[in-house]
Protein backbone atom coordinates (compact mmCIF):
# COMPACT_ATOMS: atom_id res chain seq x y z
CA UNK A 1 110.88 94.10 109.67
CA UNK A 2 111.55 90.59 109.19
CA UNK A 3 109.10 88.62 107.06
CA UNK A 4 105.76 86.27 108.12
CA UNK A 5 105.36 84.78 104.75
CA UNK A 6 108.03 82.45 103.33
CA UNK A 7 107.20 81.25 99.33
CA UNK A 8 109.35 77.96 99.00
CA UNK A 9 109.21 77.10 94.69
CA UNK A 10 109.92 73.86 93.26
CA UNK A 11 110.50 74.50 89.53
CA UNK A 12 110.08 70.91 88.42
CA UNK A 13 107.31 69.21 86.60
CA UNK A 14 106.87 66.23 84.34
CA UNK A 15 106.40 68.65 81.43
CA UNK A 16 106.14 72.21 80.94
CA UNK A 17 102.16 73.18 79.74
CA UNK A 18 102.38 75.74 76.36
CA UNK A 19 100.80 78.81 78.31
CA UNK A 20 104.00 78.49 81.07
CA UNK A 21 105.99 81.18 81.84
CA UNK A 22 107.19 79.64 85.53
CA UNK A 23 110.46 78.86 86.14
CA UNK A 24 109.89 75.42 86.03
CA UNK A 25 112.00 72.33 84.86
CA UNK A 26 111.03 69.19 82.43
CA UNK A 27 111.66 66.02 84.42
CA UNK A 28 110.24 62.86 85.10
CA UNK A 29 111.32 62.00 88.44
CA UNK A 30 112.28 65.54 90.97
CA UNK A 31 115.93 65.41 91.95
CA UNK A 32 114.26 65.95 96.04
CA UNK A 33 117.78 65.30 97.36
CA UNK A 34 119.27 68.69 95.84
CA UNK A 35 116.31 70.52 96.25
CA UNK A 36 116.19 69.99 99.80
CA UNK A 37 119.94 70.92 100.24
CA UNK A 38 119.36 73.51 97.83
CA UNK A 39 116.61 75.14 99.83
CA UNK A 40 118.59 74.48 103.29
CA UNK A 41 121.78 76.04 101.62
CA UNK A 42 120.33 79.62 100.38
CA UNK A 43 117.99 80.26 104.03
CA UNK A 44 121.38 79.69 105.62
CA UNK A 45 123.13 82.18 103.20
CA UNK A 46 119.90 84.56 103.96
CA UNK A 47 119.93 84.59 107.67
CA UNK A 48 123.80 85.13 107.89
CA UNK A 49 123.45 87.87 105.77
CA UNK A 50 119.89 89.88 106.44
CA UNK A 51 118.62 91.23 109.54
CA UNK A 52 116.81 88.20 110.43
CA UNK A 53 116.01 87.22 114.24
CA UNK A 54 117.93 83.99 115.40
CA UNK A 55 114.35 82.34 114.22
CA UNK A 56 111.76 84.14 112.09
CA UNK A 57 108.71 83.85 113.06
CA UNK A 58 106.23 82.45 110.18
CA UNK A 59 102.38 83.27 109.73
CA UNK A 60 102.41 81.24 106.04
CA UNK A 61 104.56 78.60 104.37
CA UNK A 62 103.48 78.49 100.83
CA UNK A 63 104.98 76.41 98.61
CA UNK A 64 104.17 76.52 94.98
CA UNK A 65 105.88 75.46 91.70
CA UNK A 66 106.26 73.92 89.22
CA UNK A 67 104.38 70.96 91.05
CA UNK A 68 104.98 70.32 94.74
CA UNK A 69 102.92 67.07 94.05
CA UNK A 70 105.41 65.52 92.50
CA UNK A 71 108.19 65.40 95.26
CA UNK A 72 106.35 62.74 96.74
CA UNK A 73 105.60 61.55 100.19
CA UNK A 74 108.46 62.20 102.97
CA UNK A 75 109.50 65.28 100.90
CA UNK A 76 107.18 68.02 102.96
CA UNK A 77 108.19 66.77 105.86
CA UNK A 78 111.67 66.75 105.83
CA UNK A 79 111.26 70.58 104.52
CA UNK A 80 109.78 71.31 107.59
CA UNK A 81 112.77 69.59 109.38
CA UNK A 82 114.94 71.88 107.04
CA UNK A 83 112.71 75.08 107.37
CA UNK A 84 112.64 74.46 112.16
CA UNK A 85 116.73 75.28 111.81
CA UNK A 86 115.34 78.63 110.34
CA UNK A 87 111.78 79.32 112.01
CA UNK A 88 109.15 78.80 114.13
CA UNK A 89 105.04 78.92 113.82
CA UNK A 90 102.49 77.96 115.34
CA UNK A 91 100.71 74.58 113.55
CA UNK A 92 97.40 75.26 115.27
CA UNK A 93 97.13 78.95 113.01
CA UNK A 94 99.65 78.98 110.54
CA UNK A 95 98.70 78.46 106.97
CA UNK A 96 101.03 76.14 104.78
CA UNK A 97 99.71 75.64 101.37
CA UNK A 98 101.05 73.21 99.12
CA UNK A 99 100.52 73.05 95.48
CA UNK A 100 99.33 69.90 93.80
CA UNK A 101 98.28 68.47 90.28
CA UNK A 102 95.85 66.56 89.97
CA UNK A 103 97.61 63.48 88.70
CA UNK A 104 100.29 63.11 91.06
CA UNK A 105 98.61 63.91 94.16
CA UNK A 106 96.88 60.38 95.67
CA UNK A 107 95.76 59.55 99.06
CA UNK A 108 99.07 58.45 100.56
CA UNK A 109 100.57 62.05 99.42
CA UNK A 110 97.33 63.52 100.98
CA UNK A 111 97.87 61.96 104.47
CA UNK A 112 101.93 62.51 104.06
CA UNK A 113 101.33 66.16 103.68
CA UNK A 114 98.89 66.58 106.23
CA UNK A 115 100.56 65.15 108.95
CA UNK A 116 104.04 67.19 108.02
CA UNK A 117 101.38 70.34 108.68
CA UNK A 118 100.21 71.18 105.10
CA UNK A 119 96.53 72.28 105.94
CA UNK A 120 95.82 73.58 102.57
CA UNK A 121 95.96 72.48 99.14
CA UNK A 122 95.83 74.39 95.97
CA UNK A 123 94.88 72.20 93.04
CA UNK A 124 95.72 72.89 89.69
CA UNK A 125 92.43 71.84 87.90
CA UNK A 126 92.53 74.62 85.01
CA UNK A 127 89.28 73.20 83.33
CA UNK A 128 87.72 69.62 83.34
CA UNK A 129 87.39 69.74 79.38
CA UNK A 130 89.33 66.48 77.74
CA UNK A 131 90.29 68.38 74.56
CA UNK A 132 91.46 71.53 76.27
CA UNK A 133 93.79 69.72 78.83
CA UNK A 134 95.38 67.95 76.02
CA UNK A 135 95.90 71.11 74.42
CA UNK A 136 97.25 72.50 77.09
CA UNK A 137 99.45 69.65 77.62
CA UNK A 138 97.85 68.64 81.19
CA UNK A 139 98.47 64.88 82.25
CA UNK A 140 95.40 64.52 84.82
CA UNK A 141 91.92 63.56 82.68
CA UNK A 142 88.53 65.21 83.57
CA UNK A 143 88.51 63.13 86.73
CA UNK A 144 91.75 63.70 87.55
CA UNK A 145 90.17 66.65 90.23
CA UNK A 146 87.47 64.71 91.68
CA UNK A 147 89.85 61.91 92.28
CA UNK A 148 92.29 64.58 94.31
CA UNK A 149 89.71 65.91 96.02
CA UNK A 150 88.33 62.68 97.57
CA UNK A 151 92.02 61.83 98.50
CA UNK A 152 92.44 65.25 100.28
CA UNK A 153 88.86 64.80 102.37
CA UNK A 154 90.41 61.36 102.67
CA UNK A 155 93.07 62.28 104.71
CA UNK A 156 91.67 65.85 106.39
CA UNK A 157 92.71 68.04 104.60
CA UNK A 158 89.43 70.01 103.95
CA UNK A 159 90.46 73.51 102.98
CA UNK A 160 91.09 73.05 99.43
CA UNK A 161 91.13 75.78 96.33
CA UNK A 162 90.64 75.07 92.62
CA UNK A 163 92.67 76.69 89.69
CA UNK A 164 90.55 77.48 86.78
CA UNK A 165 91.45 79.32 83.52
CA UNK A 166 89.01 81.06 81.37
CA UNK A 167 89.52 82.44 78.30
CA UNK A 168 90.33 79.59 76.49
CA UNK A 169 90.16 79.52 72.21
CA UNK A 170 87.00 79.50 70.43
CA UNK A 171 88.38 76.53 68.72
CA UNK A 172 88.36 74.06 71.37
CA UNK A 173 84.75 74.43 72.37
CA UNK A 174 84.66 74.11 75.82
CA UNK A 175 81.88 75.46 77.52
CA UNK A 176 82.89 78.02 80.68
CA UNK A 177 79.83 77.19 82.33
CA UNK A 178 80.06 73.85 82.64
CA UNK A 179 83.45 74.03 84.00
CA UNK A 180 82.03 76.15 86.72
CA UNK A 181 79.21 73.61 87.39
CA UNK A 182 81.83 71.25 87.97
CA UNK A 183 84.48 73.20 90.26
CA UNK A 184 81.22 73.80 92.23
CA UNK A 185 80.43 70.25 92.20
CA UNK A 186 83.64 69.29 94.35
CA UNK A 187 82.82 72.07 97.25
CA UNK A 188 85.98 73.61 97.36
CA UNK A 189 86.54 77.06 100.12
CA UNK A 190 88.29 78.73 97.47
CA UNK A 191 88.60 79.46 93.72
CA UNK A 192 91.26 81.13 91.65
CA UNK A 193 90.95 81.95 88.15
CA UNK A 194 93.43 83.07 85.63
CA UNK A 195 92.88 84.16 82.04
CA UNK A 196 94.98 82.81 79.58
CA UNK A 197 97.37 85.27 78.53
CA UNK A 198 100.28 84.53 75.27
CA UNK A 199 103.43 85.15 77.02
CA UNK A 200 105.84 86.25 74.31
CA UNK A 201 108.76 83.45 75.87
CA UNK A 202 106.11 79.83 75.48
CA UNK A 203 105.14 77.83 72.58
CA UNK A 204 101.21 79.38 72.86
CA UNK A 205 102.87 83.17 72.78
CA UNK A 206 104.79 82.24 69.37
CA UNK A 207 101.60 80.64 68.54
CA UNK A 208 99.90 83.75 68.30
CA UNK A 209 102.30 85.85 66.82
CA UNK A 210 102.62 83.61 64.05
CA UNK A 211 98.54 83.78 63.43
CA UNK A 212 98.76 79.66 64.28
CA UNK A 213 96.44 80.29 67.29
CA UNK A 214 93.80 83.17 68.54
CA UNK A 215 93.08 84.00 72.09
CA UNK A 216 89.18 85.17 73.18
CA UNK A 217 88.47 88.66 72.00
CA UNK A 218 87.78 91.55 74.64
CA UNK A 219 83.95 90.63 74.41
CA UNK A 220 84.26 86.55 75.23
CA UNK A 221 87.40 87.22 77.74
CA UNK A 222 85.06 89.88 80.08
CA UNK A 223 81.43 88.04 79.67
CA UNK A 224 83.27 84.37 80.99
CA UNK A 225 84.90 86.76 83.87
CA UNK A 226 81.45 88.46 84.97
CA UNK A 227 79.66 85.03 84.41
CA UNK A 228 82.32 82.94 86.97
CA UNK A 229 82.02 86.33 89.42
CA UNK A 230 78.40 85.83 89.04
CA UNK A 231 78.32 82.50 89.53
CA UNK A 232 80.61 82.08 92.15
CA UNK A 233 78.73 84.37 94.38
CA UNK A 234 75.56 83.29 94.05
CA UNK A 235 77.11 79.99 95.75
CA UNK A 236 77.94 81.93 98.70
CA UNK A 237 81.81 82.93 97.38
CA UNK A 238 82.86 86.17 98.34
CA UNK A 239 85.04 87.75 95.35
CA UNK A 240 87.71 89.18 97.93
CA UNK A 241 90.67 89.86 95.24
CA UNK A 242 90.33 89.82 91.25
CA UNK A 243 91.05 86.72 90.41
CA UNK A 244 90.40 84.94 93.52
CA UNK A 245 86.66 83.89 95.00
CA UNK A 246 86.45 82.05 98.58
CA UNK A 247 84.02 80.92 101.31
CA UNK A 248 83.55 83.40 104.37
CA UNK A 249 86.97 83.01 106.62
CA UNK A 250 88.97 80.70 103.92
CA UNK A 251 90.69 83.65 102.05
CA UNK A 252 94.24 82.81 101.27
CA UNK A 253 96.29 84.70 104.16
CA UNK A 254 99.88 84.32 102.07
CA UNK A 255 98.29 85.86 99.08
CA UNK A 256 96.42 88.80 100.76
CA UNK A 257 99.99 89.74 102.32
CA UNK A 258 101.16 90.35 98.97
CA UNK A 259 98.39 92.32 98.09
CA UNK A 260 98.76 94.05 101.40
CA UNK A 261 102.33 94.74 100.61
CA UNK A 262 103.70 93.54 103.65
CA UNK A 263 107.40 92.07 103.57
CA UNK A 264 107.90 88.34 102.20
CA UNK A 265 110.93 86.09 101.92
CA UNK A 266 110.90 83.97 98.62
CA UNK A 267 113.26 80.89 98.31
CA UNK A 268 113.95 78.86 95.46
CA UNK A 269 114.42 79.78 91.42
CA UNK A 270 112.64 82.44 90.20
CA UNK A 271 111.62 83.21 93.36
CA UNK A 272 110.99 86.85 94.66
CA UNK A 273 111.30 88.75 98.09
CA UNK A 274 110.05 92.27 99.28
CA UNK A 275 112.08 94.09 102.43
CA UNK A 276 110.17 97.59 101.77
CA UNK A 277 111.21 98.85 99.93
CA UNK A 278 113.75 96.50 98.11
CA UNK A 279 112.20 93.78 96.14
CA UNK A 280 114.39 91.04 94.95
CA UNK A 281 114.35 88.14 93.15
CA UNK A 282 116.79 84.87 92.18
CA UNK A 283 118.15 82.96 88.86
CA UNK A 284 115.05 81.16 87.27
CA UNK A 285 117.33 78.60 86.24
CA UNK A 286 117.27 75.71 88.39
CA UNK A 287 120.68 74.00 87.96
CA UNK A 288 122.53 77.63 87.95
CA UNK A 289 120.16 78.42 91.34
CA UNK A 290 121.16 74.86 93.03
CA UNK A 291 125.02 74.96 91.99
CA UNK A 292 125.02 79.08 93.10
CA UNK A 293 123.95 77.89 96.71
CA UNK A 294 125.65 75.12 97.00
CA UNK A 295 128.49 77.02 95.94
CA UNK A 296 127.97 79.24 98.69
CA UNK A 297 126.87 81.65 96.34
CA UNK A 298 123.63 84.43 96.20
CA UNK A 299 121.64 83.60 94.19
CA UNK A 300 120.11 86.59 93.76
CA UNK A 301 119.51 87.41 90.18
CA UNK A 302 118.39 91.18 90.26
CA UNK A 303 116.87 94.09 92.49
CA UNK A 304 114.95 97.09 92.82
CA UNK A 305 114.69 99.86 95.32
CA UNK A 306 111.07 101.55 94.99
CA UNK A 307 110.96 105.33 94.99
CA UNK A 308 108.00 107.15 96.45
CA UNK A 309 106.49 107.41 92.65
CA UNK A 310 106.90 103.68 92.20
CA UNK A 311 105.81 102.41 95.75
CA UNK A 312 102.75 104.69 94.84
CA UNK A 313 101.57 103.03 92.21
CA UNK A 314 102.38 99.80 93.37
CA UNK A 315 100.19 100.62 96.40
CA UNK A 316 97.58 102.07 94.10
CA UNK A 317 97.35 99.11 92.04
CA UNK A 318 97.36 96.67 95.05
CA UNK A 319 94.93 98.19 97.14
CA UNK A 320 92.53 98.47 93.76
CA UNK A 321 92.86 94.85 92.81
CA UNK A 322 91.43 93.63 96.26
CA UNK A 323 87.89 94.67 97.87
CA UNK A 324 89.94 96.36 100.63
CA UNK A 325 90.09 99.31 97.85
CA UNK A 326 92.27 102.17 98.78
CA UNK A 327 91.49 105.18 101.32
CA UNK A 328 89.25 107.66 99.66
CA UNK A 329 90.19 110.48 102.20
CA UNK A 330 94.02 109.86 101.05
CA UNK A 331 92.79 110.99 97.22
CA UNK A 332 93.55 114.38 95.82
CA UNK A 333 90.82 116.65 94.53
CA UNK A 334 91.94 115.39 91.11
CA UNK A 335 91.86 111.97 91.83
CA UNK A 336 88.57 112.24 93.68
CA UNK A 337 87.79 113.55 90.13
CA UNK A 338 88.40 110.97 88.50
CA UNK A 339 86.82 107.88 90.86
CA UNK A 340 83.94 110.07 90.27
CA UNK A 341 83.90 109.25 86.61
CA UNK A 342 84.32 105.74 86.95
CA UNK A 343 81.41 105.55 89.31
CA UNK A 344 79.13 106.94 86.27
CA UNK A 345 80.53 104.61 84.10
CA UNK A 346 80.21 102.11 86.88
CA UNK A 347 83.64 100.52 87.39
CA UNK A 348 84.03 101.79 91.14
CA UNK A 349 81.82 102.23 94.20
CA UNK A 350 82.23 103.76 97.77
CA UNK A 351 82.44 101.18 100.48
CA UNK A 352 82.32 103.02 103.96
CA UNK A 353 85.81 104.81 104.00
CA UNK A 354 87.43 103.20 101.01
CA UNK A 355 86.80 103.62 97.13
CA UNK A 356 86.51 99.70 95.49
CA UNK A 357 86.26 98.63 92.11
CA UNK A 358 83.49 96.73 90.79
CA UNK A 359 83.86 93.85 88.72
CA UNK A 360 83.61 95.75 85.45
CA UNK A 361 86.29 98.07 86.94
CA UNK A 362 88.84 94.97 87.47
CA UNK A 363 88.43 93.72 84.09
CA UNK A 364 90.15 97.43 83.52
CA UNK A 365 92.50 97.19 86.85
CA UNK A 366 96.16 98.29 84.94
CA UNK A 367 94.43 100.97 83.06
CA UNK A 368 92.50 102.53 86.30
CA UNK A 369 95.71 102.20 88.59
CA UNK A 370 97.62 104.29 86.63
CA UNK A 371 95.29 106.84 85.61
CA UNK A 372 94.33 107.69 89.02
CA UNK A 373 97.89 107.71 90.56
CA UNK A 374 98.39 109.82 87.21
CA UNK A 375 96.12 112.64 88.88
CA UNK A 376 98.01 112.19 92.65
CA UNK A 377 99.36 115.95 91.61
């Protein structure tokens, strides 16, 4: 079936934060020219060769990075010049998300992307601490997020979600719940947050294996969670996914569909793609993805087919991760088994014809997705 969600990625940003794992780029000024061409040349090496319709037909355009933000005004539109050769939607329902920072998104940008079609922003506040976004090597200042969001309501563009990260060292002292007083502050419809993990690859990840830095403990990481879930919903958020928390009707539709594992078409570096069941995904190098297309050449990097053990856990794992849950009547007697013992311990709950986890259960999601798919028998 051919895909309703296209992921566009532009891996460049001014500088690459310690905790990154993205396939991103370092540079001060985005090449938009090549990127453009670039993202023109692999759709047009995707629709000759997959079983595409003469024009898809698109429910999302999300495009992340790296930092959309700092392609600057004309770029969006011209993508959506690039992306009508390719497919169609409907501007009165899609939903085309564009990524921003905080420093490089201003009021021109704001009224440049809306009227190319962008009718959501996701803003990439992370915490409104001065010492912790200088540790994490963030340009924008504590105000850098209230200034972004005036320029958004500025220009109309209303539907707006906020990046936070929790989890943050000890060290730095910043105080979670202040940073949630603050997202709250700037009324956004949606809020994403993301604990700070050590990938092994960035400068934070060889940071902690050489002792130089310490993450939160268990205790801290799951009391800052349960306090934003808390928090969150006693403003009227409705905790729809793990790590995500929006306003009745402003869930993000591109997200859910990956949650939902429905098919998705991912362009750009690093990016990935699911036909069900083959997921794929591209170079994460930029220049070697840009002279590959160019070139004429797939980019593709790798792929997977899924076997019925794999797409079973996958679908497992999904379905537990959102408040969707997963069909209780679909369990085994062992599995049922087994939901019943995380009810007692309180990590799961029945909701009408589904089993859910809590939010004690997510902060255990991996763990719980493979134990019960361990008992499918």
């Amino acid at each position: 079936m051919p895909p309703e969600y296209l992921y566009i990625h532009v891996p460049f940003c001014v500088r690459r934060c310690g905790y990154c794992d993205f396939a991103v780029t370092a540079t001060s000024e985005a090449p938009v020219e090549r990127w453009l061409e670039s993202v023109r040349a692999e759709l047009t090496l995707r629709a000759a060769g997959e079983a595409w319709p003469e024009r898809l037909r698109l429910a999302t355009i999300y495009v992340g990075g790296g930092t959309p933000s700092l392609l600057g005004t004309g770029a969006m539109a011209r993508l959506g010049e690039v992306l009508a050769h390719f497919a169609t939607w409907d501007p009165e329902t899609v939903e085309w998300t564009a990524e921003a920072n905080p420093e490089s998104f201003t009021e021109e940008l704001a009224h440049d992307w809306r009227a190319a079609g962008v009718n959501r922003l996701s803003l990439g506040a992370q915490t409104f601490h001065e010492p912790s976004l200088r540790w994490m090597g963030r340009l924008h200042g504590a105000e850098g997020p209230a200034r972004a969001v005036a320029a958004a309501l500025a220009a109309g563009l209303t539907n707006y979600s906020i990046d936070l990260i929790f989890g943050l060292p000890s060290r730095l002292e910043r105080v979670w719940s202040a940073d949630l007083e603050t997202a709250l502050s700037l009324e956004p419809q949606h809020v994403s947050l993301y604990g700070l993990t050590a990938e092994p690859a960035t400068p934070l990840g060889r940071s902690v294996q050489a002792g130089r830095e310490e993450l939160a403990d268990e205790e801290r990481y799951a009391a800052e969670f349960l306090l934003a879930a808390e928090r969150l919903g006693a403003a009227g958020f409705e905790h729809y996914e793990v790590s995500n928390f929006a306003r009745p009707g402003r869930e993000s539709r591109h997200n859910r569909a990956y949650w939902q594992h429905r098919a998705y078409a991912g362009v750009g570096p690093g990016a990935h793609s699911y036909a069900p069941p083959v997921r794929s995904w591209n170079v994460r190098d930029w220049a070697e993805y840009s002279r590959r297309v160019l070139a004429g050449q797939s980019p593709e990097d790798g792929r997977e087919e899924l076997g019925e053990p794999e797409l079973g856990l996958e679908r497992v794992w999904l379905g537990l991760r959102s408040r969707d849950g997963i069909e209780a009547a679909a369990l085994s007697e062992a599995q049922r088994g087994t939901v019943a013992g995380w009810e007692r311990q309180g990590w799961a709950e029945q909701a009408g014809a589904a089993v859910r986890l809590t939010r004690s259960g997510w902060l255990l999601l991996d763990r719980l997705a493979v134990d019960l798919e361990a008992g499918r028998g």
